[in-house]
N, C-alpha and C. Protein backbone atom coordinates (compact mmCIF):
# COMPACT_ATOMS: atom_id res chain seq x y z
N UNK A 1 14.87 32.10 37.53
CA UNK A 1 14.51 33.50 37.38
C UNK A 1 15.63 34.37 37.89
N UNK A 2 16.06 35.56 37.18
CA UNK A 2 17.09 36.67 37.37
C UNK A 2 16.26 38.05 37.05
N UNK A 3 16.84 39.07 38.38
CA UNK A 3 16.18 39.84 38.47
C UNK A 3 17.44 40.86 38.38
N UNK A 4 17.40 41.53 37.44
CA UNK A 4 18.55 42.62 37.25
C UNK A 4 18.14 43.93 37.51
N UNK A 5 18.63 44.80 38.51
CA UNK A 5 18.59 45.71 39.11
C UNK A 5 19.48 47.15 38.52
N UNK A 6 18.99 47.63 37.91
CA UNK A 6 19.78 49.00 37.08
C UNK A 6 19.87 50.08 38.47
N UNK A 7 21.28 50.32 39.35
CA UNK A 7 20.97 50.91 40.64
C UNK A 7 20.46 52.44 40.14
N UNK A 8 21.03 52.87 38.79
CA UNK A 8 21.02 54.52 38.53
C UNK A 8 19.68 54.88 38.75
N UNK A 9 18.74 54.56 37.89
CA UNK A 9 17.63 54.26 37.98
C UNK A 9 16.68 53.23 38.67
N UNK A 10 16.73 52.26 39.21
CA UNK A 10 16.47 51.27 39.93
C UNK A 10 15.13 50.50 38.67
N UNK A 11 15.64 50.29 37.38
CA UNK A 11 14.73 49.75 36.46
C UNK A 11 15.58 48.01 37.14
N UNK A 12 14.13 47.21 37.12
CA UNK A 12 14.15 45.94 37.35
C UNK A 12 13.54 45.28 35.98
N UNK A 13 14.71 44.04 35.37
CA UNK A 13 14.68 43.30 34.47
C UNK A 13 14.54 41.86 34.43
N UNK A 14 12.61 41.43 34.66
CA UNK A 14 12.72 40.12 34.94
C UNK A 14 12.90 39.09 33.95
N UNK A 15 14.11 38.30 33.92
CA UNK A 15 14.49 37.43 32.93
C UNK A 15 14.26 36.23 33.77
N UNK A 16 13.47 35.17 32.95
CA UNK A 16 13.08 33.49 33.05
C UNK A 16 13.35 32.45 32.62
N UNK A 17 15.07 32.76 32.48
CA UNK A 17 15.69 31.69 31.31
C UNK A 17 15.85 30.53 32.22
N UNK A 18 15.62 30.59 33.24
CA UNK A 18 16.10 29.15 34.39
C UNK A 18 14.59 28.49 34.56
N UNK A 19 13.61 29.14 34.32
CA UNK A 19 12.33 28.58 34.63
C UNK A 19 11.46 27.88 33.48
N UNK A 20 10.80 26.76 33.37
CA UNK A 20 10.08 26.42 32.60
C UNK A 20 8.57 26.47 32.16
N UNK A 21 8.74 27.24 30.59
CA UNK A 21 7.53 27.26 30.07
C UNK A 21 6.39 27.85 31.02
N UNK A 22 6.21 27.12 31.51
CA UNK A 22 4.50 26.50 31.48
C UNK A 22 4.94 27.54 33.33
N UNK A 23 6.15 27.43 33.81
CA UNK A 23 6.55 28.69 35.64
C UNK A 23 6.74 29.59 34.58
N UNK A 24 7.47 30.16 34.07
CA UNK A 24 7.90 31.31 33.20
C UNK A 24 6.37 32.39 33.27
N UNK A 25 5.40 31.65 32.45
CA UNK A 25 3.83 32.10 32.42
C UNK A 25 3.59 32.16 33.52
N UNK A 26 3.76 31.61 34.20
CA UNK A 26 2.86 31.54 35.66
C UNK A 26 3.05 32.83 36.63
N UNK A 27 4.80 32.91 36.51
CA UNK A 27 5.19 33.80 37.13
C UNK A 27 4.99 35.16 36.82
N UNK A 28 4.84 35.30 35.26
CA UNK A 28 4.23 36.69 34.54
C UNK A 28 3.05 36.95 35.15
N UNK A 29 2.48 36.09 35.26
CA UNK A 29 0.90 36.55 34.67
C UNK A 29 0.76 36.84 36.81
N UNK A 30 1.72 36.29 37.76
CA UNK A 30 1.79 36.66 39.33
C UNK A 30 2.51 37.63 39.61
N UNK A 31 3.10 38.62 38.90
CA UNK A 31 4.27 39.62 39.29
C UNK A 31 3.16 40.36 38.80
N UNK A 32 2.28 40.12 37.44
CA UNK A 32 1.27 41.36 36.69
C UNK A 32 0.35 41.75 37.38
N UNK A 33 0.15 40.66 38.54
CA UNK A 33 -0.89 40.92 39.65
C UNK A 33 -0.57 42.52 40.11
N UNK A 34 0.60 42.56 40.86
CA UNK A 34 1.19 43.99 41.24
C UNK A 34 1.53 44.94 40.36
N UNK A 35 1.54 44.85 38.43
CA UNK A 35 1.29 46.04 37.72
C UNK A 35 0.47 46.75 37.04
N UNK A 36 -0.63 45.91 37.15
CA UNK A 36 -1.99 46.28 36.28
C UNK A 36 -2.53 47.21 37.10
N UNK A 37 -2.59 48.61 36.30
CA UNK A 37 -3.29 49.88 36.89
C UNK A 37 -4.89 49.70 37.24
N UNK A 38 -5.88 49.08 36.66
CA UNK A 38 -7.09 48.85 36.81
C UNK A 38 -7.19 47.87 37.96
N UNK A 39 -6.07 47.23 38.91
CA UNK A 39 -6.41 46.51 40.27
C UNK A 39 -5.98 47.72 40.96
N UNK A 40 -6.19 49.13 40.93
CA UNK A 40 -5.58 50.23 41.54
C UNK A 40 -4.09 50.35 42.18
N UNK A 41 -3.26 49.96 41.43
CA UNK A 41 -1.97 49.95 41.54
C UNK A 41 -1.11 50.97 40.41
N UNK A 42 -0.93 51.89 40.83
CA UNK A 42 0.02 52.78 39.66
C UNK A 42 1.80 51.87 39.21
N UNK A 43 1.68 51.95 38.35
CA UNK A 43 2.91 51.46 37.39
C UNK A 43 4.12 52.50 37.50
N UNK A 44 5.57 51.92 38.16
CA UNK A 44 6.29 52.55 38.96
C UNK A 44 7.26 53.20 37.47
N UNK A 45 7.23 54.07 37.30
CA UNK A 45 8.38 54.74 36.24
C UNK A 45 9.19 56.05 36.98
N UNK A 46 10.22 55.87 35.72
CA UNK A 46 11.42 56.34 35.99
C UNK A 46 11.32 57.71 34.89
N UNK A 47 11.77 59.00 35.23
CA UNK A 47 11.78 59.99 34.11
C UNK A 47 13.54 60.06 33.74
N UNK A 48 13.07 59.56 32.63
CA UNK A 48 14.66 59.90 31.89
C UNK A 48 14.53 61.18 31.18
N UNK A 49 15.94 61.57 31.09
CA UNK A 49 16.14 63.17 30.64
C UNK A 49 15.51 63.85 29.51
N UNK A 50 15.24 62.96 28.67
CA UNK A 50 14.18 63.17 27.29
C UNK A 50 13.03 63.39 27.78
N UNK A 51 12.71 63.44 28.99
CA UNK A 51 10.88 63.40 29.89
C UNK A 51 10.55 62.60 29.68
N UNK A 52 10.87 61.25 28.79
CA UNK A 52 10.30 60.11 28.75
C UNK A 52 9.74 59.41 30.13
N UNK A 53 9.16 58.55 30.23
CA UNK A 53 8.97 57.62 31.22
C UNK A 53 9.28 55.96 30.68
N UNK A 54 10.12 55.73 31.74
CA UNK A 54 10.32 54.36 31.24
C UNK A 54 9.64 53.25 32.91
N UNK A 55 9.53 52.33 31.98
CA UNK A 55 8.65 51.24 33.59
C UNK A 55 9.68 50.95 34.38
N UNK A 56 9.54 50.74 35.58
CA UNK A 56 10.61 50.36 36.56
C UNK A 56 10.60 48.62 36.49
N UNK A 57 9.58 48.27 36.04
CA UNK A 57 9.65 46.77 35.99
C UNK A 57 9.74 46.67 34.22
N UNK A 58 10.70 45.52 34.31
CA UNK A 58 10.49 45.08 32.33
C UNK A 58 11.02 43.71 32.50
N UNK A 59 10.21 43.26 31.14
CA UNK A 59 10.89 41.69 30.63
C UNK A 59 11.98 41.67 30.00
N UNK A 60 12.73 40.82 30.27
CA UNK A 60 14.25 40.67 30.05
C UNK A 60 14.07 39.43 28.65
N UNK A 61 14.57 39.34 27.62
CA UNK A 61 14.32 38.42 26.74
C UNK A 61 15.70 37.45 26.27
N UNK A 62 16.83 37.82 27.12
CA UNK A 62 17.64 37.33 27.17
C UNK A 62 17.99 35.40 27.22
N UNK A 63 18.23 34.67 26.49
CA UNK A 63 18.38 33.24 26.71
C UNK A 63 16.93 32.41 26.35
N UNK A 64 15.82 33.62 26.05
CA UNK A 64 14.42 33.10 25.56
C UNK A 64 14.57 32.35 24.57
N UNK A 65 14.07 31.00 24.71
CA UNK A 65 14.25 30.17 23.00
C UNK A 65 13.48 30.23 22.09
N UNK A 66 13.52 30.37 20.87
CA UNK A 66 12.65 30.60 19.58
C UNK A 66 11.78 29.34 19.92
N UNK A 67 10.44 29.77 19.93
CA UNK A 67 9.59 29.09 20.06
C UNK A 67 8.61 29.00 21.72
N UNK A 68 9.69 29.93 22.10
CA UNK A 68 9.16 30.66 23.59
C UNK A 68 8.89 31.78 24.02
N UNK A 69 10.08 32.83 23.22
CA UNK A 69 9.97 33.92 23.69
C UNK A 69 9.08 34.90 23.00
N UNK A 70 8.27 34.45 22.37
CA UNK A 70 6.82 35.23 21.49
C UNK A 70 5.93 34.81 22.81
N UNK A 71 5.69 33.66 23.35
CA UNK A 71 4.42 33.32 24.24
C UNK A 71 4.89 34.25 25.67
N UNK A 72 6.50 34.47 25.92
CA UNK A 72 6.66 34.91 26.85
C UNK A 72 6.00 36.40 26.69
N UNK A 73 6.59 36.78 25.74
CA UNK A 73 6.24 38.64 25.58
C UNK A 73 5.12 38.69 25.94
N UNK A 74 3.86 37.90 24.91
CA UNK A 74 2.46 37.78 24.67
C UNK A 74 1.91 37.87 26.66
N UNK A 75 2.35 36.86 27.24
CA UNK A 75 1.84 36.91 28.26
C UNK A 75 2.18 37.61 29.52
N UNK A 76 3.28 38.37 29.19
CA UNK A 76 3.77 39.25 30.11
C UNK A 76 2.66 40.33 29.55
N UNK A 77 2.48 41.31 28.53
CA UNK A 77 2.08 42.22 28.41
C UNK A 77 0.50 42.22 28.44
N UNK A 78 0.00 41.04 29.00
CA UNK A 78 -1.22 40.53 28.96
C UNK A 78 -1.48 40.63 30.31
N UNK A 79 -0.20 40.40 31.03
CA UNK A 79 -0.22 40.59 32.79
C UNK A 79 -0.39 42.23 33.29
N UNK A 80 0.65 42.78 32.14
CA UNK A 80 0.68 44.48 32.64
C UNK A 80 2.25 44.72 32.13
N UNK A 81 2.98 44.06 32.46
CA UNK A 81 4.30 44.19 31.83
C UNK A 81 4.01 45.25 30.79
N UNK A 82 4.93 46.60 30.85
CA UNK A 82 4.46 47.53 29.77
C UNK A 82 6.50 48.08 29.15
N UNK A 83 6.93 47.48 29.47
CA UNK A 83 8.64 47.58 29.08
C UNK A 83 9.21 45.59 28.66
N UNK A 84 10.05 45.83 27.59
CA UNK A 84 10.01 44.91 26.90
C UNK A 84 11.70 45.05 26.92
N UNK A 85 12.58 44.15 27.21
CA UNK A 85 13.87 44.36 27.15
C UNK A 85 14.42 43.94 25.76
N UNK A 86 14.98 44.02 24.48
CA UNK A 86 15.94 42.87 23.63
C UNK A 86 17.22 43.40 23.02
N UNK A 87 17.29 42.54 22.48
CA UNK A 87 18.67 43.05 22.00
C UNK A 87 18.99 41.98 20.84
N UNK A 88 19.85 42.27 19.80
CA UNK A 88 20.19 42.04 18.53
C UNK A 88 20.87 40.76 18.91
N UNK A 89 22.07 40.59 19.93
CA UNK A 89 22.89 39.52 19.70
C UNK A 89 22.05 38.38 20.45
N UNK A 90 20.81 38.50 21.32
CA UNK A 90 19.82 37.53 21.71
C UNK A 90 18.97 36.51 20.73
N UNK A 91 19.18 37.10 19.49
CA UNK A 91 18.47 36.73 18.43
C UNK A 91 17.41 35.94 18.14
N UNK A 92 16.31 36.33 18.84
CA UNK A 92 15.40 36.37 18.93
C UNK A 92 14.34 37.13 18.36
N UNK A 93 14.63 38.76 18.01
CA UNK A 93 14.62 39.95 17.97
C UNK A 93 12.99 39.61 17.07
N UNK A 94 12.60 39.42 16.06
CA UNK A 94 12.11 38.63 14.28
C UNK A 94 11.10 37.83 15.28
N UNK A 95 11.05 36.98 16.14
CA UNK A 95 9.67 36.10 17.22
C UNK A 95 9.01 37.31 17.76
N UNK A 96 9.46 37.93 18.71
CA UNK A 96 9.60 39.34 19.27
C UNK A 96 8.71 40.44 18.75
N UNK A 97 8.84 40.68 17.64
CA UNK A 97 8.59 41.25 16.52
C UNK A 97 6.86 41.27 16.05
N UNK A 98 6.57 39.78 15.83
CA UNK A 98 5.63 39.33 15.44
C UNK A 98 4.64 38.83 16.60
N UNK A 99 5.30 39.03 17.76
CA UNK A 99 4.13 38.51 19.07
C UNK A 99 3.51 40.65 19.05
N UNK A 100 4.55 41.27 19.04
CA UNK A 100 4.43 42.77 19.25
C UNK A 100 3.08 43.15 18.48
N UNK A 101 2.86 42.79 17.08
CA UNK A 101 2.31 43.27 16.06
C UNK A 101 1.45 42.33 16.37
N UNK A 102 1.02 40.82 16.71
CA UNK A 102 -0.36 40.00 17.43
C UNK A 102 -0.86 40.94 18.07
N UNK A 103 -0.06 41.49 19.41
CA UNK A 103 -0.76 41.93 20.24
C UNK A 103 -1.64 43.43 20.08
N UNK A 104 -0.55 44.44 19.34
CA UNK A 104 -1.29 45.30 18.97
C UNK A 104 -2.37 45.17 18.28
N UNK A 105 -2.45 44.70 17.21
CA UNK A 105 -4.04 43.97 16.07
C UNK A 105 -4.82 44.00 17.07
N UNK A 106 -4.34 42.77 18.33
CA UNK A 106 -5.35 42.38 19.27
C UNK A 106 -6.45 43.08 20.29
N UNK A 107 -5.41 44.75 19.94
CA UNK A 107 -5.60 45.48 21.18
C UNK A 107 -5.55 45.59 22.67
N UNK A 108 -4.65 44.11 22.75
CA UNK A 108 -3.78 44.39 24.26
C UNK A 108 -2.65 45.01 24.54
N UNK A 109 -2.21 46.01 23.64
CA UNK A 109 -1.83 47.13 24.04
C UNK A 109 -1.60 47.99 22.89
N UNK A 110 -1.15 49.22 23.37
CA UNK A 110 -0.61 50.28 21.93
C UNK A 110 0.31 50.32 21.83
N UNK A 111 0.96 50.22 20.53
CA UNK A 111 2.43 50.70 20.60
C UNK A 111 3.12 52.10 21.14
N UNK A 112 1.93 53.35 21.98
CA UNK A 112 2.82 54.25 22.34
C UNK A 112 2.59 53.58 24.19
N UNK A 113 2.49 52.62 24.62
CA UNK A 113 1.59 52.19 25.57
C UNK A 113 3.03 51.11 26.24
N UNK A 114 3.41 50.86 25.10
CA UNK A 114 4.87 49.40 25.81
C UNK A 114 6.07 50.09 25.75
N UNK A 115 7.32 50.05 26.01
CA UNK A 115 8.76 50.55 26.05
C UNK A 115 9.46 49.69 25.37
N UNK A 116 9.95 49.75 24.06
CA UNK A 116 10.81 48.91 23.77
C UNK A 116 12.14 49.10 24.12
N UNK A 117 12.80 48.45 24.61
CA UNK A 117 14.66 48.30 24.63
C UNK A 117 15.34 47.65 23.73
N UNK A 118 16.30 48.11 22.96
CA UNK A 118 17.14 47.43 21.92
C UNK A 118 18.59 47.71 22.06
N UNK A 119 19.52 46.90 21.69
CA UNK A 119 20.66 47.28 22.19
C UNK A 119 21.80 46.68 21.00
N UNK A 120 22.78 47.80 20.83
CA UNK A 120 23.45 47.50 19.45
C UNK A 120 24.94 46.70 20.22
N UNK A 121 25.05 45.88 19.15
CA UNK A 121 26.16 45.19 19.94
C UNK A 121 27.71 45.44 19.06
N UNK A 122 28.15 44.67 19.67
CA UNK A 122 30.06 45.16 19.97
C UNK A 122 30.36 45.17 18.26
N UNK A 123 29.70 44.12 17.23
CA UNK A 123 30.45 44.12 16.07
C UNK A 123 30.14 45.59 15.60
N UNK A 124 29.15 46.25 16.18
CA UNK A 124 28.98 47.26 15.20
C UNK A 124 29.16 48.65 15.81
N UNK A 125 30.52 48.81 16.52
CA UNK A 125 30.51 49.69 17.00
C UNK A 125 31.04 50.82 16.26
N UNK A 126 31.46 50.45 14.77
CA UNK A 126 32.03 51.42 13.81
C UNK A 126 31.06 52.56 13.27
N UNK A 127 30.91 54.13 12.89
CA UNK A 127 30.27 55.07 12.98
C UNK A 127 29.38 54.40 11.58
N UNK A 128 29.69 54.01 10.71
CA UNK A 128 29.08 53.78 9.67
C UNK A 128 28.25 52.23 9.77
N UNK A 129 28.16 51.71 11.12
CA UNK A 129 27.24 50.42 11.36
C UNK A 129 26.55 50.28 12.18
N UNK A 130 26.47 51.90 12.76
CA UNK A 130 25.56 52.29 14.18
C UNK A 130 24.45 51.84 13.17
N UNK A 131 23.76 52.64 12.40
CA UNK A 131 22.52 52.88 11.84
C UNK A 131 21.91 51.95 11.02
N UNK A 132 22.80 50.82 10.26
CA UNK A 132 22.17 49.88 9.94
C UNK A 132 21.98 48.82 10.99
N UNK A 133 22.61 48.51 11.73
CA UNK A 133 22.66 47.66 13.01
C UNK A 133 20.88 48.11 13.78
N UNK A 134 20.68 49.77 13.85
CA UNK A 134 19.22 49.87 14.44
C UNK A 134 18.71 49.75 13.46
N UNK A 135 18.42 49.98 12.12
CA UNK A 135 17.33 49.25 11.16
C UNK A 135 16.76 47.95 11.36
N UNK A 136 18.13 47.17 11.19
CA UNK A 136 18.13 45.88 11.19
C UNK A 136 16.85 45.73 12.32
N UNK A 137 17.55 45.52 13.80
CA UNK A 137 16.56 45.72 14.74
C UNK A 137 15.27 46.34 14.91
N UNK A 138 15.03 46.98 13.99
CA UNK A 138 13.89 47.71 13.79
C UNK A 138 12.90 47.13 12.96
N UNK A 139 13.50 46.48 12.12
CA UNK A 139 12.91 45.63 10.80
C UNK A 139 12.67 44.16 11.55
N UNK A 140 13.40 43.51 12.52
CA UNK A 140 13.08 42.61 13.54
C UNK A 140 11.75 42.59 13.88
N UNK A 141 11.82 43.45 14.52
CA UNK A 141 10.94 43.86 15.64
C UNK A 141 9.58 44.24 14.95
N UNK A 142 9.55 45.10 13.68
CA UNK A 142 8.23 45.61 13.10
C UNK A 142 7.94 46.62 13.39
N UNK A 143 8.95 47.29 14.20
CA UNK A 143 8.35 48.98 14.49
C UNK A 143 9.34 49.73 14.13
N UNK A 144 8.49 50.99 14.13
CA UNK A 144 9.23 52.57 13.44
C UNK A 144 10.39 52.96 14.54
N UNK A 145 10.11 52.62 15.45
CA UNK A 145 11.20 53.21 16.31
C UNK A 145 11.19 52.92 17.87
N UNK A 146 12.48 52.78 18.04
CA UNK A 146 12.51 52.36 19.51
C UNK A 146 12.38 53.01 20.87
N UNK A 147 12.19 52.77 21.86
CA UNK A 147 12.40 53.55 23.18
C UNK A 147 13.60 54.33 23.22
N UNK A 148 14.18 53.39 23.79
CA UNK A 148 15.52 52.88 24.27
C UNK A 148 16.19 52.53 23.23
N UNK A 149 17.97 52.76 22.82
CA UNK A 149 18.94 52.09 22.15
C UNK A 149 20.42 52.25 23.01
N UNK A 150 20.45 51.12 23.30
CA UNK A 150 21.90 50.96 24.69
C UNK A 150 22.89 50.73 23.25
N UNK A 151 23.84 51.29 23.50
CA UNK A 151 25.22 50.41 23.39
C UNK A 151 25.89 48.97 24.56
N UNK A 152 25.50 48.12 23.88
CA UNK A 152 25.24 46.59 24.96
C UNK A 152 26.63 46.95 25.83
N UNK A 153 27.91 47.12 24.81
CA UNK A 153 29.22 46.65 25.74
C UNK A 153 29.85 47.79 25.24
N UNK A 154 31.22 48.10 26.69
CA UNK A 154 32.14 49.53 25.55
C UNK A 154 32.87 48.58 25.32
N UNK A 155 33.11 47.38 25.16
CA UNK A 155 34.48 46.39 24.62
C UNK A 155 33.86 46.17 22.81
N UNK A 156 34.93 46.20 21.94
CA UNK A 156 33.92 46.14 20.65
C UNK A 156 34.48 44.68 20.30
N UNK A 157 34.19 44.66 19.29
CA UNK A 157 34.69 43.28 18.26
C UNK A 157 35.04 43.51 17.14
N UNK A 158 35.75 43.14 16.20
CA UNK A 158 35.87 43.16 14.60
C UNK A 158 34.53 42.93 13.93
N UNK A 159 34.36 43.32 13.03
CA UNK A 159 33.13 43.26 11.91
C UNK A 159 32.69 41.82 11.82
N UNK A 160 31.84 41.16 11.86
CA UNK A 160 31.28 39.87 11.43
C UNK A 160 31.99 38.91 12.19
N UNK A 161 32.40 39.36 13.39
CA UNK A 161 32.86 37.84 15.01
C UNK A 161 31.74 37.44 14.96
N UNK A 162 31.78 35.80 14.77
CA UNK A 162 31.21 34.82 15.08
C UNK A 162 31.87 33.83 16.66
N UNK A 163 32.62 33.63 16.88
CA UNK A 163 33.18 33.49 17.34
C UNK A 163 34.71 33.81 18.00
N UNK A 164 34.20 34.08 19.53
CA UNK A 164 35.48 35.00 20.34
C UNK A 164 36.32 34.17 20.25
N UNK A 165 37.55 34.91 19.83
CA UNK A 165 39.23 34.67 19.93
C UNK A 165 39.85 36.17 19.98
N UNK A 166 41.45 36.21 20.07
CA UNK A 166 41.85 36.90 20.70
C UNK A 166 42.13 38.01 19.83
N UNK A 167 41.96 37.48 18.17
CA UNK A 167 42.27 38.28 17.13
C UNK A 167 40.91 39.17 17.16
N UNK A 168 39.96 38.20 17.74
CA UNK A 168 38.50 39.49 16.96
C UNK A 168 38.60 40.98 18.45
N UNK A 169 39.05 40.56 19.29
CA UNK A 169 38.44 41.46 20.63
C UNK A 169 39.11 42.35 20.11
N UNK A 170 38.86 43.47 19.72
CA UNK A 170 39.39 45.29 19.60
C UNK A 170 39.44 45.53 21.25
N UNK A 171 38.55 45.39 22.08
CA UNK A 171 38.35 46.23 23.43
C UNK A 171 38.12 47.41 23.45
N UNK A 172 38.12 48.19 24.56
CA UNK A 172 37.69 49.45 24.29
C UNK A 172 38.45 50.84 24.14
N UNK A 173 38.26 51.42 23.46
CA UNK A 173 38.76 52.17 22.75
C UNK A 173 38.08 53.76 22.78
N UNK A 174 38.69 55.06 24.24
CA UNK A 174 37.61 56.06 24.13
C UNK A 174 37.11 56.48 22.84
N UNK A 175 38.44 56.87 21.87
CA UNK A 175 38.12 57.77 20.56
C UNK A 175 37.06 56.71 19.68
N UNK A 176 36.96 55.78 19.56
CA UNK A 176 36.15 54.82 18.91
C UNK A 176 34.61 55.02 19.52
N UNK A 177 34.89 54.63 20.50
CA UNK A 177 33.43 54.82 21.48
C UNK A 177 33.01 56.40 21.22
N UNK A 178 33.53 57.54 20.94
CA UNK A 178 33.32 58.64 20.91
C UNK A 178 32.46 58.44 19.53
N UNK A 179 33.28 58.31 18.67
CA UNK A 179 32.14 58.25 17.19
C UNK A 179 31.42 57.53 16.85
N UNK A 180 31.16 56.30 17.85
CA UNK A 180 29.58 55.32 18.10
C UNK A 180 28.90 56.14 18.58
N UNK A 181 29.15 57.19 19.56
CA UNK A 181 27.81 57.55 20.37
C UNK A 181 27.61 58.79 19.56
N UNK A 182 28.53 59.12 18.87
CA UNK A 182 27.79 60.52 17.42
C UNK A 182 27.25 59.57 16.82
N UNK A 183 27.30 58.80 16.33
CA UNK A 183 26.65 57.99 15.36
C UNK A 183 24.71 57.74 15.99
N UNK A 184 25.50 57.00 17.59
CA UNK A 184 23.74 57.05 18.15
C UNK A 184 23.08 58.33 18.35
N UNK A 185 23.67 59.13 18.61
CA UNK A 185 22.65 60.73 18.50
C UNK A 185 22.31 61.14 17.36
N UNK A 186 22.92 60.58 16.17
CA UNK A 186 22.08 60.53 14.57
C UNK A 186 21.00 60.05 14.89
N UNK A 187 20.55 58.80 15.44
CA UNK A 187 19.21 57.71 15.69
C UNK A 187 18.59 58.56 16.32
N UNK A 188 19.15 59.33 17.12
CA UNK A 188 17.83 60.37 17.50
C UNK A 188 17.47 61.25 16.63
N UNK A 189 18.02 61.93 15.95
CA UNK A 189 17.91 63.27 14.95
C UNK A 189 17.11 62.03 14.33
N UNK A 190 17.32 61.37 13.41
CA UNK A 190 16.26 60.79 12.48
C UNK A 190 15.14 60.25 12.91
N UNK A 191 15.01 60.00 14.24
CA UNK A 191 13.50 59.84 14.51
C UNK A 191 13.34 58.38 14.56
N UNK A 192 14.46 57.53 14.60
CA UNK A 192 14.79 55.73 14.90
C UNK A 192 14.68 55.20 16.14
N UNK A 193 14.55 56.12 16.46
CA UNK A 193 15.17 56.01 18.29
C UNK A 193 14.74 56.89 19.26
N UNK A 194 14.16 57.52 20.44
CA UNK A 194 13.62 58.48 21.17
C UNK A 194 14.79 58.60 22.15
N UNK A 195 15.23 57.57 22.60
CA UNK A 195 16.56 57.94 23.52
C UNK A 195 17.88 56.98 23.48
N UNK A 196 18.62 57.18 23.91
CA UNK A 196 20.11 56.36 23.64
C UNK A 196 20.71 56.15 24.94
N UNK A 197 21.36 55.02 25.09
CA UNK A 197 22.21 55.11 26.59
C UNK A 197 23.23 53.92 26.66
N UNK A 198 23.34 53.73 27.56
CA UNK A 198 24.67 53.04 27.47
C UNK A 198 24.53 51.54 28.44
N UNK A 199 25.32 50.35 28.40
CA UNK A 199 24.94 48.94 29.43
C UNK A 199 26.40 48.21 29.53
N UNK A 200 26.59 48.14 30.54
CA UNK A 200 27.55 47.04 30.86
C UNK A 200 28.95 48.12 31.09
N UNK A 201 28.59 49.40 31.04
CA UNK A 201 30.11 50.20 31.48
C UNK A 201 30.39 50.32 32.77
N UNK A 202 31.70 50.51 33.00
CA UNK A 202 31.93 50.94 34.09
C UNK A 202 31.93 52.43 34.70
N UNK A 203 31.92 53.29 35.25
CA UNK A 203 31.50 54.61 35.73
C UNK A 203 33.09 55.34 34.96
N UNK A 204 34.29 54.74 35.18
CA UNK A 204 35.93 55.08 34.26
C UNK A 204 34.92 55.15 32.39
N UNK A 205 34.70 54.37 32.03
CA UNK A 205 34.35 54.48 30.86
C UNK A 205 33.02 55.06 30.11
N UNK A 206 32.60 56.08 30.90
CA UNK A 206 31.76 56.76 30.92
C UNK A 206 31.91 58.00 30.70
């Protein structure tokens, strides 16, 4: 278990890629002990600048294996877990997706009720692959629109890296990074996205 600590905000991201199955559950459904509002415990959020509220606790879906990380979601948000971490290059996104849309049917929760996180990664940091890159993810996942949309890394990649070598790394680049993040404030104007932000920068590249 890894517990990632966002200091700006102090959002905590519990990821269970070291734990097995059968602890993974166990441990959800014992951390949910301390978020479920009906054991009279208020659910700790953060106000981001949009007035949103985002949860101070979320599941991290990072290193989840197909064929796990649907039971993981399922039973985190069954615990109280109400923030959902993913991201495109986890690829997972499509399992994810379809535990989301179980659960809603099910009525263990609403979709204005969970936080999704999605995060566009390095190949597509070009202005014209912001927006299919969040479709894509969007079409994953099964919903109209996301919480959250991070830019994962400011280091980019060439178009379609499969594999790092020295030819694909672009790195980072302000004026480049400048017309990714016009590109992500389109995702807001169209209504894809409720807020945008940024992961893995340093405070210089900011």
């Amino acid at each position: 278990m890894r517990v990632m600590v966002v200091p700006d905000i102090s959002v905590i991201i519990i990821t269970r890629n070291r734990l097995r199955t059968r602890d993974r559950n166990r441990y959800c459904i014992l951390l949910g002990q301390f978020l479920r509002p009906h054991q009279g415990l208020k659910m700790a959020y953060h106000l981001l600048n949009t007035a949103a509220k985002i949860p101070a606790f979320g599941l991290g879906t990072w290193q989840s294996k197909p064929g796990e990380v649907g039971a993981a979601v399922e039973v985190a948000l069954k615990a109280g877990y109400r923030h959902i971490d993913c991201a495109h290059i986890y690829g997972n996104e499509a399992e994810i997706g379809e535990t989301l849309q179980k659960c809603f049917r099910e009525g263990v929760v609403k979709r204005d009720e969970v936080f999704i996180t999605s995060k566009l990664w390095s190949t597509d940091h070009g202005s014209e692959d912001v927006e299919p890159a969040c479709k894509l993810t969007l079409k994953n996942l099964q919903l109209e629109y996301l919480d959250l949309y991070l830019v994962h890394s400011p280091s980019s990649l060439a178009k379609g890296t499969l594999q790092l070598t020295e030819e694909s790394k672009l790195g980072y680049d302000p004026a480049r990074m400048a017309e990714t993040w016009k590109a992500m404030e389109g995702l807001v104007e169209k209504g894809l996205v409720k807020a945008i932000g940024i992961s893995n920068f340093t405070i210089t590249k900011t």
